[in-house]
N, C-alpha and C. Protein backbone atom coordinates (compact mmCIF):
# COMPACT_ATOMS: atom_id res chain seq x y z
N UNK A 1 173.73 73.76 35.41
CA UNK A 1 173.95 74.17 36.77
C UNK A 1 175.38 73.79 37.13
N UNK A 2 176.03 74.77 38.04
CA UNK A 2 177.55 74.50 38.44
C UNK A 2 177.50 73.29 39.22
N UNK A 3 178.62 72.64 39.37
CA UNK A 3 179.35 71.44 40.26
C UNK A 3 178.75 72.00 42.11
N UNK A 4 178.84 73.41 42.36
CA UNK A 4 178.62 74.34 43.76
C UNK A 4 176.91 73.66 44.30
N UNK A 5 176.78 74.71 42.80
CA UNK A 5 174.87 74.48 42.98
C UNK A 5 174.65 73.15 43.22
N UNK A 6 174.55 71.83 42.04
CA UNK A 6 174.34 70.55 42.45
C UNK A 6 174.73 70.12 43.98
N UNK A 7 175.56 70.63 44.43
CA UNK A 7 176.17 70.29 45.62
C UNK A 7 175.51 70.62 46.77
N UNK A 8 175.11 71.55 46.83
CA UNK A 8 174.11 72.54 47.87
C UNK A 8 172.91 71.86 47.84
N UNK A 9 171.92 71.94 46.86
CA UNK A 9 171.00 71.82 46.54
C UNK A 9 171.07 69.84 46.66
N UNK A 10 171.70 69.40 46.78
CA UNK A 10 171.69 67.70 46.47
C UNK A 10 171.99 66.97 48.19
N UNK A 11 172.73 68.19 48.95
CA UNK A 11 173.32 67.86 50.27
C UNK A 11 174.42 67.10 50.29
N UNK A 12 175.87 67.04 49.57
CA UNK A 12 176.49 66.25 49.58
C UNK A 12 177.82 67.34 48.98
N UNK A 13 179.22 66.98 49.16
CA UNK A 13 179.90 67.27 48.99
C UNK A 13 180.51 67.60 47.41
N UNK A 14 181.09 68.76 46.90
CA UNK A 14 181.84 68.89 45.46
C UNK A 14 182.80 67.83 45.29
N UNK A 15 183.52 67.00 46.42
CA UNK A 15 184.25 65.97 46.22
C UNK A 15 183.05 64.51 45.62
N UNK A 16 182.47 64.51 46.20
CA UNK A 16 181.21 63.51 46.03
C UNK A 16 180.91 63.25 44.76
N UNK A 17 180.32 64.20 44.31
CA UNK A 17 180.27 64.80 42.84
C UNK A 17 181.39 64.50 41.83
N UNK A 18 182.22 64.77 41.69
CA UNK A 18 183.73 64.02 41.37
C UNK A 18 184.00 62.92 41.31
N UNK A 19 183.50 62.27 41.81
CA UNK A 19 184.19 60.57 42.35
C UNK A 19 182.64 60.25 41.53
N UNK A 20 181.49 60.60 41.55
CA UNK A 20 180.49 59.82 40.68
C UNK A 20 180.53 60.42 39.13
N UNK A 21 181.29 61.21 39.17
CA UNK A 21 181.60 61.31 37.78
C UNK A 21 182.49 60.62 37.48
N UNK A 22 183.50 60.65 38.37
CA UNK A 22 184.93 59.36 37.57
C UNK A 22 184.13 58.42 37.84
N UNK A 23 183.40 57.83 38.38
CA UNK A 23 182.91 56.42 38.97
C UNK A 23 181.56 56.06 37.26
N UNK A 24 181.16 56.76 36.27
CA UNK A 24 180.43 57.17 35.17
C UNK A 24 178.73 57.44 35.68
N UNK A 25 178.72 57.72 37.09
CA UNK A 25 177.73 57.26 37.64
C UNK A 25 176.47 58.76 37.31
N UNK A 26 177.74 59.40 36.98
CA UNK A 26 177.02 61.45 36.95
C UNK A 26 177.82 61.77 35.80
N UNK A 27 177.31 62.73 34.92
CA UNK A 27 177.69 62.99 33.88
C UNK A 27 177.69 65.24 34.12
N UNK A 28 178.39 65.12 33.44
CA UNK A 28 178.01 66.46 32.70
C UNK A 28 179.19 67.28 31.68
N UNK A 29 178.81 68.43 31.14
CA UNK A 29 179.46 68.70 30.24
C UNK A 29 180.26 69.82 30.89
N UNK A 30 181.21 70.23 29.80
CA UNK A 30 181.98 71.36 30.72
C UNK A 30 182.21 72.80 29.23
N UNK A 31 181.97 73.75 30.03
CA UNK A 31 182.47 74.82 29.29
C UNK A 31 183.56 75.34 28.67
N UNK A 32 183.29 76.23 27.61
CA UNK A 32 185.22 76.54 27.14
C UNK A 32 185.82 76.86 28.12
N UNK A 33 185.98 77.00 29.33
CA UNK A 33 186.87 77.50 30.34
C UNK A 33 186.63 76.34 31.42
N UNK A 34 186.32 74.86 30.96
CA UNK A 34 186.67 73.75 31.82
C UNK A 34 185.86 73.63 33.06
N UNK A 35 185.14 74.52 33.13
CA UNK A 35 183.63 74.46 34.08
C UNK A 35 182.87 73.32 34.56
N UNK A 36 182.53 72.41 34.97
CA UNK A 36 181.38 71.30 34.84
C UNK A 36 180.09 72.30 34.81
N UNK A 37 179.08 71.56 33.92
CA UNK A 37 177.82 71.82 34.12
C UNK A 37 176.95 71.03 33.96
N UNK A 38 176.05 70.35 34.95
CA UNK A 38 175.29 69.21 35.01
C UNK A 38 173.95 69.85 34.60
N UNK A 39 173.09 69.09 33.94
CA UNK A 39 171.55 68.98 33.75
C UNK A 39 170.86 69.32 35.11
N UNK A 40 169.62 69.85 35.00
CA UNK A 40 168.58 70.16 36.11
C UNK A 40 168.33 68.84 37.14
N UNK A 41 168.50 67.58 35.84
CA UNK A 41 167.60 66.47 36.70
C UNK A 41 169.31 65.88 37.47
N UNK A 42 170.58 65.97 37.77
CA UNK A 42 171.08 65.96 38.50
C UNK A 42 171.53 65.44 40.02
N UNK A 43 170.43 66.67 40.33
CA UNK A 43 170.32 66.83 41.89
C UNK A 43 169.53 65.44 42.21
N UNK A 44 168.46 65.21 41.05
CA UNK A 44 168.02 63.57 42.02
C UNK A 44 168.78 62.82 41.05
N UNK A 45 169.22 62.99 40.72
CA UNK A 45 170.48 61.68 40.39
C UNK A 45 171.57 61.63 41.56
N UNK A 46 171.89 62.39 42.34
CA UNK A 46 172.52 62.40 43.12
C UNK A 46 171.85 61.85 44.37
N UNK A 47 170.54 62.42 44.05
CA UNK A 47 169.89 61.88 45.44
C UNK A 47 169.77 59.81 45.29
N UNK A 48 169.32 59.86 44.31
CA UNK A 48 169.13 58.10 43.74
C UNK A 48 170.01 57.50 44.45
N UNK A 49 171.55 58.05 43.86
CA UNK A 49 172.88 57.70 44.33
C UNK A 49 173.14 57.44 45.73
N UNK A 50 172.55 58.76 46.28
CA UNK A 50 172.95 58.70 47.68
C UNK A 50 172.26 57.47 48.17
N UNK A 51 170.95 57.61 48.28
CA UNK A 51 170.18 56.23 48.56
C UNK A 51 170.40 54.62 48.91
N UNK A 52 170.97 54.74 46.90
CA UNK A 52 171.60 53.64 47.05
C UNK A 52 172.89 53.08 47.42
N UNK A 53 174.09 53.95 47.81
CA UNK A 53 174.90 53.87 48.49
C UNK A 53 174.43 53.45 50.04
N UNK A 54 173.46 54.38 50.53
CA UNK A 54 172.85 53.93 52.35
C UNK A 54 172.33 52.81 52.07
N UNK A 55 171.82 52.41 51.19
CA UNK A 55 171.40 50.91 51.18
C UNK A 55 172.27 50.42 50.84
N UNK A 56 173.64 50.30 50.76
CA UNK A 56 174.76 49.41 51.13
C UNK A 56 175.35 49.16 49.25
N UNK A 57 174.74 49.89 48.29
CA UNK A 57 175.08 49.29 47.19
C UNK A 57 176.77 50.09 46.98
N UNK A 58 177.44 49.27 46.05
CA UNK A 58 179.22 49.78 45.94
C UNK A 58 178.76 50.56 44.33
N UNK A 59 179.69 51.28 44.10
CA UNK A 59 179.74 51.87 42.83
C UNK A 59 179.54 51.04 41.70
N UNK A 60 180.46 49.74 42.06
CA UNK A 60 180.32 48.89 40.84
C UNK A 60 178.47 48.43 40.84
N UNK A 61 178.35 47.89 41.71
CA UNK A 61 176.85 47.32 41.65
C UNK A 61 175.90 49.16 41.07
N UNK A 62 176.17 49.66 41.41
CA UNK A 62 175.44 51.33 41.06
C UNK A 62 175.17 51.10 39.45
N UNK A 63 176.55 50.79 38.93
CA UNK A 63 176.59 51.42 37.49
C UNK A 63 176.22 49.76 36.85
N UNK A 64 176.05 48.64 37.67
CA UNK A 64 175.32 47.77 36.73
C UNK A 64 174.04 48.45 36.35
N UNK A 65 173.89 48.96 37.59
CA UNK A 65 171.61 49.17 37.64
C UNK A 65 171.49 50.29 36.97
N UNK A 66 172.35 51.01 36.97
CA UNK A 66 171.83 52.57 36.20
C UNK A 66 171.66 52.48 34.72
N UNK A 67 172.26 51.73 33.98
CA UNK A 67 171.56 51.56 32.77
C UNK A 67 169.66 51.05 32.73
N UNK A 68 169.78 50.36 33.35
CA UNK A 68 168.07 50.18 33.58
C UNK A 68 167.36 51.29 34.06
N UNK A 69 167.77 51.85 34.73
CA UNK A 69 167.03 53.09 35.16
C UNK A 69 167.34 54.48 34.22
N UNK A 70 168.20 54.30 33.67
CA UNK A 70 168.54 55.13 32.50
C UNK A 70 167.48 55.24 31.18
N UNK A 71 167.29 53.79 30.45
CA UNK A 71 167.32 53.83 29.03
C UNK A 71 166.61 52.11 29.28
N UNK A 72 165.89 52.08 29.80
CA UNK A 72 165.41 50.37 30.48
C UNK A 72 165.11 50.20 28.40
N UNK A 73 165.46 48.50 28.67
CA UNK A 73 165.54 47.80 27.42
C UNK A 73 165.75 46.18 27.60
N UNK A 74 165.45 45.75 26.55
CA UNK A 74 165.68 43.85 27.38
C UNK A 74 166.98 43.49 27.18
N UNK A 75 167.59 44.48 26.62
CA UNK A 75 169.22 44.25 26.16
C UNK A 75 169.84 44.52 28.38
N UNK A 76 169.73 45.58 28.38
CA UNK A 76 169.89 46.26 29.80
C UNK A 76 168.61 45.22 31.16
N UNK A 77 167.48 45.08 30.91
CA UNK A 77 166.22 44.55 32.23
C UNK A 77 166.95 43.61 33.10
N UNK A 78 167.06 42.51 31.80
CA UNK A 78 166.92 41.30 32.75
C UNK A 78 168.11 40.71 33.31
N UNK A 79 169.18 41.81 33.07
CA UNK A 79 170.70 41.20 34.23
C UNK A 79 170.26 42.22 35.31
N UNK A 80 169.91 43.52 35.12
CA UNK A 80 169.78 44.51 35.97
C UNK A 80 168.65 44.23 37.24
N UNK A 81 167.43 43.95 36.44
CA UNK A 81 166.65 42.96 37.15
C UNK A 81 166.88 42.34 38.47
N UNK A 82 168.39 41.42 37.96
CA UNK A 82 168.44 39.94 38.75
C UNK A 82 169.02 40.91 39.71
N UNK A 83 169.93 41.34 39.14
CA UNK A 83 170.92 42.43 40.21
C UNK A 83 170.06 42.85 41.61
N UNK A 84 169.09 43.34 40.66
CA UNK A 84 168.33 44.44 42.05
C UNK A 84 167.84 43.44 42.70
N UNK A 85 167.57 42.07 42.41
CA UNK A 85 166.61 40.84 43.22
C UNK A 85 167.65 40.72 44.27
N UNK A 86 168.90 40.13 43.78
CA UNK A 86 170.33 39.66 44.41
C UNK A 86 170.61 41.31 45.75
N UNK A 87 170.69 42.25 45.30
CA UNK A 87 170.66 43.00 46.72
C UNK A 87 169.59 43.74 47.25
N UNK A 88 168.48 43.59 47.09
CA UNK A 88 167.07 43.19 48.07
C UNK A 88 167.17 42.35 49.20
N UNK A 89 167.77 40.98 48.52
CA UNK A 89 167.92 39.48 49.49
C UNK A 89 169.04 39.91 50.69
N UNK A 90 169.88 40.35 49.88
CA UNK A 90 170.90 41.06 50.64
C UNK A 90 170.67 42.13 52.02
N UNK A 91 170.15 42.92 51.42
CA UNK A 91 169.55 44.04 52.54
C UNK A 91 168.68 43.13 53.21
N UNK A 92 168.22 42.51 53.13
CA UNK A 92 166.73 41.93 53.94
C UNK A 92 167.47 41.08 54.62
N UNK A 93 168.01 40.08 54.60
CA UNK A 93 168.87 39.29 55.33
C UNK A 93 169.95 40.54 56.77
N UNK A 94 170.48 41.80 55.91
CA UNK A 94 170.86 42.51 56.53
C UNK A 94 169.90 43.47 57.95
N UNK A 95 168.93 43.48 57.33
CA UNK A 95 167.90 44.14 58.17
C UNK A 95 167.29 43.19 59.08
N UNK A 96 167.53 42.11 59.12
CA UNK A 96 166.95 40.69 60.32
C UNK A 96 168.22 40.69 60.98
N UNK A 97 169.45 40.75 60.75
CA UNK A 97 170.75 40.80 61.53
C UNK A 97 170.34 41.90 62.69
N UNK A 98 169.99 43.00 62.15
CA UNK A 98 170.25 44.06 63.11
C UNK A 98 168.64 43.74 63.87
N UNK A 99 167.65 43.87 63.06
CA UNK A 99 166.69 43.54 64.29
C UNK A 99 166.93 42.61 65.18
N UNK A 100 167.71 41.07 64.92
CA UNK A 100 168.28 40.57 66.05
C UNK A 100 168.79 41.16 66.81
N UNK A 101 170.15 41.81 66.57
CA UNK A 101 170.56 42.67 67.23
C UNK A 101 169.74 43.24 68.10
N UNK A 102 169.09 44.12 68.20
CA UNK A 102 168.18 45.19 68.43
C UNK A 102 167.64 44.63 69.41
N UNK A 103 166.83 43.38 69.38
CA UNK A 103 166.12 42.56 70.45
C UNK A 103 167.03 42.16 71.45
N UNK A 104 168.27 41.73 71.19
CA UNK A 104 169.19 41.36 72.10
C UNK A 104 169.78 42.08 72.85
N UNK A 105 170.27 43.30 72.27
CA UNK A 105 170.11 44.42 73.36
C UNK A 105 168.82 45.08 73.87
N UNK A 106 167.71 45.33 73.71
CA UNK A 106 166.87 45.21 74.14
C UNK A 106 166.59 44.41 75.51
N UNK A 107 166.52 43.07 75.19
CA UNK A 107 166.95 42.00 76.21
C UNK A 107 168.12 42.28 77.83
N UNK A 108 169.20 43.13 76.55
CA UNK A 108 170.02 43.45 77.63
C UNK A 108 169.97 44.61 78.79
N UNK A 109 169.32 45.23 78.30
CA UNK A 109 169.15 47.03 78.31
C UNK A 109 167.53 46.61 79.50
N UNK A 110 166.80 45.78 79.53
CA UNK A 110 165.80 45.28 80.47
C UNK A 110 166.37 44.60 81.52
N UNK A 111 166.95 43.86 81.60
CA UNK A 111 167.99 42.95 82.31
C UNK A 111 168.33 43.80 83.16
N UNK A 112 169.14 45.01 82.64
CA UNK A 112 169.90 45.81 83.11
C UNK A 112 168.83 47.04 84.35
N UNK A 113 168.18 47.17 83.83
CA UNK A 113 167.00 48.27 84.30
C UNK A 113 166.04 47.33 85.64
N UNK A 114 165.93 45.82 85.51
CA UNK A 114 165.79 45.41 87.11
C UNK A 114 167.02 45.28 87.94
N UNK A 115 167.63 44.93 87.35
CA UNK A 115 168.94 44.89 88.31
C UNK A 115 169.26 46.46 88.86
N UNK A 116 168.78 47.47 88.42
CA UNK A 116 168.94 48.86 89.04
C UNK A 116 168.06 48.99 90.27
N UNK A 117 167.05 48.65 89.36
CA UNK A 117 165.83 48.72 90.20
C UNK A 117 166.06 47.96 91.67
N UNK A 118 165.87 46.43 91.56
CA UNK A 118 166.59 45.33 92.69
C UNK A 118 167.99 46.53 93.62
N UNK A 119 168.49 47.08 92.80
CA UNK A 119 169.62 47.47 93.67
C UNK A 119 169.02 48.78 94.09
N UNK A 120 168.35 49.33 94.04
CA UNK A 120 167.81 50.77 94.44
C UNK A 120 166.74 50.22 96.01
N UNK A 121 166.01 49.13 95.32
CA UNK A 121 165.14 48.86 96.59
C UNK A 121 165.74 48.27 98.05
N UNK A 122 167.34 47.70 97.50
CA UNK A 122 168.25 47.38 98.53
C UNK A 122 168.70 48.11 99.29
N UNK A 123 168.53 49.64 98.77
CA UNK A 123 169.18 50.17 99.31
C UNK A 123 170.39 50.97 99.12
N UNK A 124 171.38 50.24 98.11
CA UNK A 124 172.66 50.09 97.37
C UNK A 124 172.84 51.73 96.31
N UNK A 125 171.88 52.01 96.70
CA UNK A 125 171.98 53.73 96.18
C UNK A 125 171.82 53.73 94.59
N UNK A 126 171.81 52.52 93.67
CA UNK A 126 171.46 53.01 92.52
C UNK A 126 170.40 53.74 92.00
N UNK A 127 170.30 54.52 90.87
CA UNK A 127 169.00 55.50 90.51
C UNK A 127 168.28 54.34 89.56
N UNK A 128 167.29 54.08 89.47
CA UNK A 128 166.64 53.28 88.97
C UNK A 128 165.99 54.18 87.37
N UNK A 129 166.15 53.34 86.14
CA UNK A 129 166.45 54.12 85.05
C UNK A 129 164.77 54.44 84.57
């Protein structure tokens, strides 16, 4: 399949595609006339990718883990393994940040909605939310 197709079909940019090939993260072969042409299974390699990029992983951390998910072996498991343990902890620690967050504005965003209110029943012309 062309560099176009993967692209369409994967939701992500022909530049995208490029950069995970220099990055060794996507592979494919190219024709006598310098073509790329990627494999069928591809498109969810791209999707994997994407994924794990939104979950915060960098290219380098990508291409530790993709050998395990590639060609899994005990030569490849058990650094790849630790890897994926090490940004789990990561994200999860990350995902209690923002639910703090979240509550605290929350907090704020209530706060905010009597004080409308208080000022609407005053009189003071606010619209109460």
């Amino acid at each position: 399949m062309r560099i176009g197709e993967v692209a369409e079909r994967a939701g992500v940019s022909v530049r995208s595609l490029r950069y995970y090939e220099e990055q060794g993260l996507l592979t494919s072969s190219r024709s006598p006339s310098g073509q790329r042409h990627f494999a069928e299974d591809a498109v969810e390699r791209v999707q994997l990718l994407q994924r794990l990029y939104v979950a915060g992983l960098s290219s380098r951390t990508i291409a530790e883990l993709l050998p395990c998910v590639d060609s899994p072996s005990d030569a490849n498991s058990d650094a790849a393994f630790e890897r994926m343990i090490q940004e789990r902890d990561r994200l999860s620690v990350h995902i209690d940040e923002l639910l703090h967050a979240r509550d605290t504005l929350d907090r704020v965003i209530a706060a905010n909605r009597d004080h409308r209110r208080e000022m609407a029943r005053a009189g003071a012309g606010a619209v109460p939310a």
